[in-house]
Protein backbone atom coordinates (compact mmCIF):
# COMPACT_ATOMS: atom_id res chain seq x y z
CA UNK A 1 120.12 204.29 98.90
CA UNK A 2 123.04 203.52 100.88
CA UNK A 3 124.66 206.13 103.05
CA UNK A 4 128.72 205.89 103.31
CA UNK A 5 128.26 204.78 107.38
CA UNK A 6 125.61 202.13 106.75
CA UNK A 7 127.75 200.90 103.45
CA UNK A 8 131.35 200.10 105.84
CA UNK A 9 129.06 199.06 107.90
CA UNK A 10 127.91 195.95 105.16
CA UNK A 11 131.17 195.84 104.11
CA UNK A 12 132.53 195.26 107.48
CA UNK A 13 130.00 192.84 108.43
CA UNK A 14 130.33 190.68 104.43
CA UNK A 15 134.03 190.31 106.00
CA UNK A 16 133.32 189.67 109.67
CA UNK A 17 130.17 187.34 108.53
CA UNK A 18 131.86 185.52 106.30
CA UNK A 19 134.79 184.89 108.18
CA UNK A 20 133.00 183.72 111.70
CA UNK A 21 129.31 182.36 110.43
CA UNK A 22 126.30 184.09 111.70
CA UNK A 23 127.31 183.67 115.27
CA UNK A 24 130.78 184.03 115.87
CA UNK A 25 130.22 187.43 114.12
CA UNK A 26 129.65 189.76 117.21
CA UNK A 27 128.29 193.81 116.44
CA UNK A 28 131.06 195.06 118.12
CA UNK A 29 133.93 193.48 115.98
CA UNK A 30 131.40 194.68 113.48
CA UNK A 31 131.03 198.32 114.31
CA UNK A 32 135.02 197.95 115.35
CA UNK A 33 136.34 196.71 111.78
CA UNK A 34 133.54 199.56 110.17
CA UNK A 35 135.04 202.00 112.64
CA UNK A 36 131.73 203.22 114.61
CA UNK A 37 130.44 202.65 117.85
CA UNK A 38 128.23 199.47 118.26
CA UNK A 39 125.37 202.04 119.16
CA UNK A 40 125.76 203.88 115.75
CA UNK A 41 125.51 200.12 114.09
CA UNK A 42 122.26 199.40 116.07
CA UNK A 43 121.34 203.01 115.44
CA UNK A 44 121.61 202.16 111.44
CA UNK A 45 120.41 198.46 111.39
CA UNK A 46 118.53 197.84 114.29
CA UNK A 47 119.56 194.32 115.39
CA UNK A 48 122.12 192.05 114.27
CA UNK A 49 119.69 189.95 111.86
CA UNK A 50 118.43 193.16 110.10
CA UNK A 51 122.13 193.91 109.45
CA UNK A 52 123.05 190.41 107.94
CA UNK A 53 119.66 190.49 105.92
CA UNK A 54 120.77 193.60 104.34
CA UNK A 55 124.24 191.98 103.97
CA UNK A 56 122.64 189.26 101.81
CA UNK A 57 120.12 191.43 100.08
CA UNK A 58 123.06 193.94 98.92
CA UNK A 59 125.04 191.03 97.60
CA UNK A 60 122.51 189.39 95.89
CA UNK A 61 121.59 192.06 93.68
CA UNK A 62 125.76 192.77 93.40
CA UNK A 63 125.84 189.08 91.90
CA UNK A 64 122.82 189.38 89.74
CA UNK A 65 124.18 192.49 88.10
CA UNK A 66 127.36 190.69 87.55
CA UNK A 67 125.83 187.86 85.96
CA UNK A 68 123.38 190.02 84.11
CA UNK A 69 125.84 192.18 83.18
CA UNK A 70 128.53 188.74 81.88
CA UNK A 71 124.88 186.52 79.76
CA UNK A 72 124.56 190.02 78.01
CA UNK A 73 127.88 190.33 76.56
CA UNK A 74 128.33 186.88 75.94
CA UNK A 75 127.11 186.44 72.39
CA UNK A 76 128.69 183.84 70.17
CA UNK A 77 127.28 181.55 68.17
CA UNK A 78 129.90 179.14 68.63
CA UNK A 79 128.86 177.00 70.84
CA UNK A 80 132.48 176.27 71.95
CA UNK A 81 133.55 179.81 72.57
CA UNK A 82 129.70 180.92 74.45
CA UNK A 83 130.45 178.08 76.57
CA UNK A 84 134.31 178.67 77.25
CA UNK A 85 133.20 182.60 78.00
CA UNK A 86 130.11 181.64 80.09
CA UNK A 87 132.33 179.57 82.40
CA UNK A 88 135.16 181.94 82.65
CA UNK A 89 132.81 184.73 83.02
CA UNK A 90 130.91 182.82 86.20
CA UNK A 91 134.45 181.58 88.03
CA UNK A 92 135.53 185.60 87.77
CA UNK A 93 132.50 186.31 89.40
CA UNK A 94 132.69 183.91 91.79
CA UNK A 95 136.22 185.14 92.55
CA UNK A 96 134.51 188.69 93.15
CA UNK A 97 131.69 187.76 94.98
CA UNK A 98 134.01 185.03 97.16
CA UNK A 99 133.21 186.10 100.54
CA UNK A 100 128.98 186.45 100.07
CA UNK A 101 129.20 183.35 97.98
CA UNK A 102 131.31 181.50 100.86
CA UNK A 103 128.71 182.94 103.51
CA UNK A 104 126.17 182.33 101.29
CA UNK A 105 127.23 178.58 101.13
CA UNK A 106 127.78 178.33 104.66
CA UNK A 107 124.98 180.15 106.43
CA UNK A 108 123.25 177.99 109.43
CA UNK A 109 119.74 180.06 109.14
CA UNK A 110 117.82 177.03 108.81
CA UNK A 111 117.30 177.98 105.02
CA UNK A 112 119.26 177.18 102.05
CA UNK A 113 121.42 178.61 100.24
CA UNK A 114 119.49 182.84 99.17
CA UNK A 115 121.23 182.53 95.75
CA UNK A 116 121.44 178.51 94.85
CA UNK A 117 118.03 178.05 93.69
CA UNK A 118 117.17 181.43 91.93
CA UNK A 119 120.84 181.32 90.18
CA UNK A 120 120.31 177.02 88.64
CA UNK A 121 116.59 178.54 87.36
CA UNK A 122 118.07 181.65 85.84
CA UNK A 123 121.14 179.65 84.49
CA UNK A 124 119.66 176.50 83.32
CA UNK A 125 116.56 178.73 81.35
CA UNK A 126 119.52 180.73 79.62
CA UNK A 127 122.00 177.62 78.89
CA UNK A 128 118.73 175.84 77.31
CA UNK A 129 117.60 179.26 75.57
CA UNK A 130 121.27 179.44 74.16
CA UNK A 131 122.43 175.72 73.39
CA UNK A 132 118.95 174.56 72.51
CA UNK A 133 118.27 170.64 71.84
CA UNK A 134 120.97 169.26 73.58
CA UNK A 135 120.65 165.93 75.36
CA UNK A 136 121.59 167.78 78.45
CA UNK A 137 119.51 168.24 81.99
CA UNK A 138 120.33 172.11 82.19
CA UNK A 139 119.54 171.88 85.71
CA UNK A 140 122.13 170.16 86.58
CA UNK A 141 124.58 171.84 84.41
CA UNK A 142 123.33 175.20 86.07
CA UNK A 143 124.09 173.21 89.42
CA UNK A 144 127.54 172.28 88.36
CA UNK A 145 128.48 175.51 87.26
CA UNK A 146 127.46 177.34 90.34
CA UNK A 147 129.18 174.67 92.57
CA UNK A 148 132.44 174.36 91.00
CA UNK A 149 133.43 177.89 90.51
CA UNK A 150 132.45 178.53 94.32
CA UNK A 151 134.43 175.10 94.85
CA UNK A 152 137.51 176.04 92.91
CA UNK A 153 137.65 179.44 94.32
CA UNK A 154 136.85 178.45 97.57
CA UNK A 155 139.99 175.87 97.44
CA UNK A 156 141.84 178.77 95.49
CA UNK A 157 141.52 180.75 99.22
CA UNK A 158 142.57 177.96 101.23
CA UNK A 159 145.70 178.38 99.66
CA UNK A 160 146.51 174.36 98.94
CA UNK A 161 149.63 173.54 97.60
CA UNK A 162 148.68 170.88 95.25
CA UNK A 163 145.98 172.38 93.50
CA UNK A 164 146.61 175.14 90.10
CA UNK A 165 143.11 177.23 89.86
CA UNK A 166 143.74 178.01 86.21
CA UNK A 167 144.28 173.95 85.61
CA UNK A 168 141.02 173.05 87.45
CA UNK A 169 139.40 175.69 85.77
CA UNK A 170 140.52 174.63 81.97
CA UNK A 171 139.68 171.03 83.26
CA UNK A 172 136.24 171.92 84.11
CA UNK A 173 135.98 173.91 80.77
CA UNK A 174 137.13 171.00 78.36
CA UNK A 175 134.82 168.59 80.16
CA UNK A 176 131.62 170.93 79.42
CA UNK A 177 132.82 171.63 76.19
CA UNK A 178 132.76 167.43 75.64
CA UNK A 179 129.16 167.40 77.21
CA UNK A 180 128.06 170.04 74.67
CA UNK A 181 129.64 168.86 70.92
């Protein structure tokens, strides 16, 4: 359990971390933006890395429980509408989850990406469990989804001019939905 210091702390640091990598992010912009001393940060965490593990670790689960929570209500048979909620469902949490997923992305730890290859197994086993004898490398769908809500979100943030979310989004959804009928 998370105590109400150590939890601005994460919260601080998701925002800091996500904002300036792994190393622009210093502890005392950190413990600054959480409003605590730096000692009372390395009093909770430690050292920098334990803090940013526990960053991760928090949001992972966060994420899971979102998608968890968005495959369990998502039960039509229609093919058509599971696939149209599915997507949705997945660029909403991506748009919840934007700053872990962005530092998540973007981490330079020498290790890829802590949710990529857990979330294309776990999609890619439900898709196939769900929309069953399809002509279709689930993998790869899995892949797609993940990348293009983080990539339509991600541009979403960047605030460009010429691009409509909600028309990239419907795009992407009338394209799967040609894949799958």
């Amino acid at each position: 359990m998370v105590d109400k210091t150590e939890q601005k702390f994460l919260d601080a640091a998701l925002e800091i971390f996500a904002e300036k990598g792994y190393k622009g992010a210093t502890t005392r912009f950190i413990a600054q933006k959480a409003g605590f001393s730096e000692l009372t940060l390395f009093r909770k965490f430690k050292t920098k890395q334990n803090l940013f593990n526990k960053v991760l670790n928090q949001n992972i689960v966060k994420v899971k429980e979102d998608v968890d929570e968005a495959l369990a209500t998502n039960v039509s048979t229609d093919p058509d509408v599971f696939l149209r909620t599915l997507i949705t469902d997945m660029a909403r949490i991506a748009e919840d989850h934007y700053e872990f997923i962005s530092l998540s992305n973007t981490q330079k730890s020498g290790s890829t990406d802590p949710m990529l290859a857990e979330f294309v197994k776990y999609m890619s086993k439900y898709l196939e469990e769900n929309l069953p004898g399809r002509d279709v490398d689930y993998n790869a769908m899995a892949l797609s989804l993940y990348s293009y809500t983080f990539m339509i979100s991600q541009t979403k943030h960047y605030e460009k001019d010429w691009f409509n979310y909600n028309q990239a989004l419907e795009g992407f959804i009338k394209n799967v939905l040609k894949l799958f009928s």
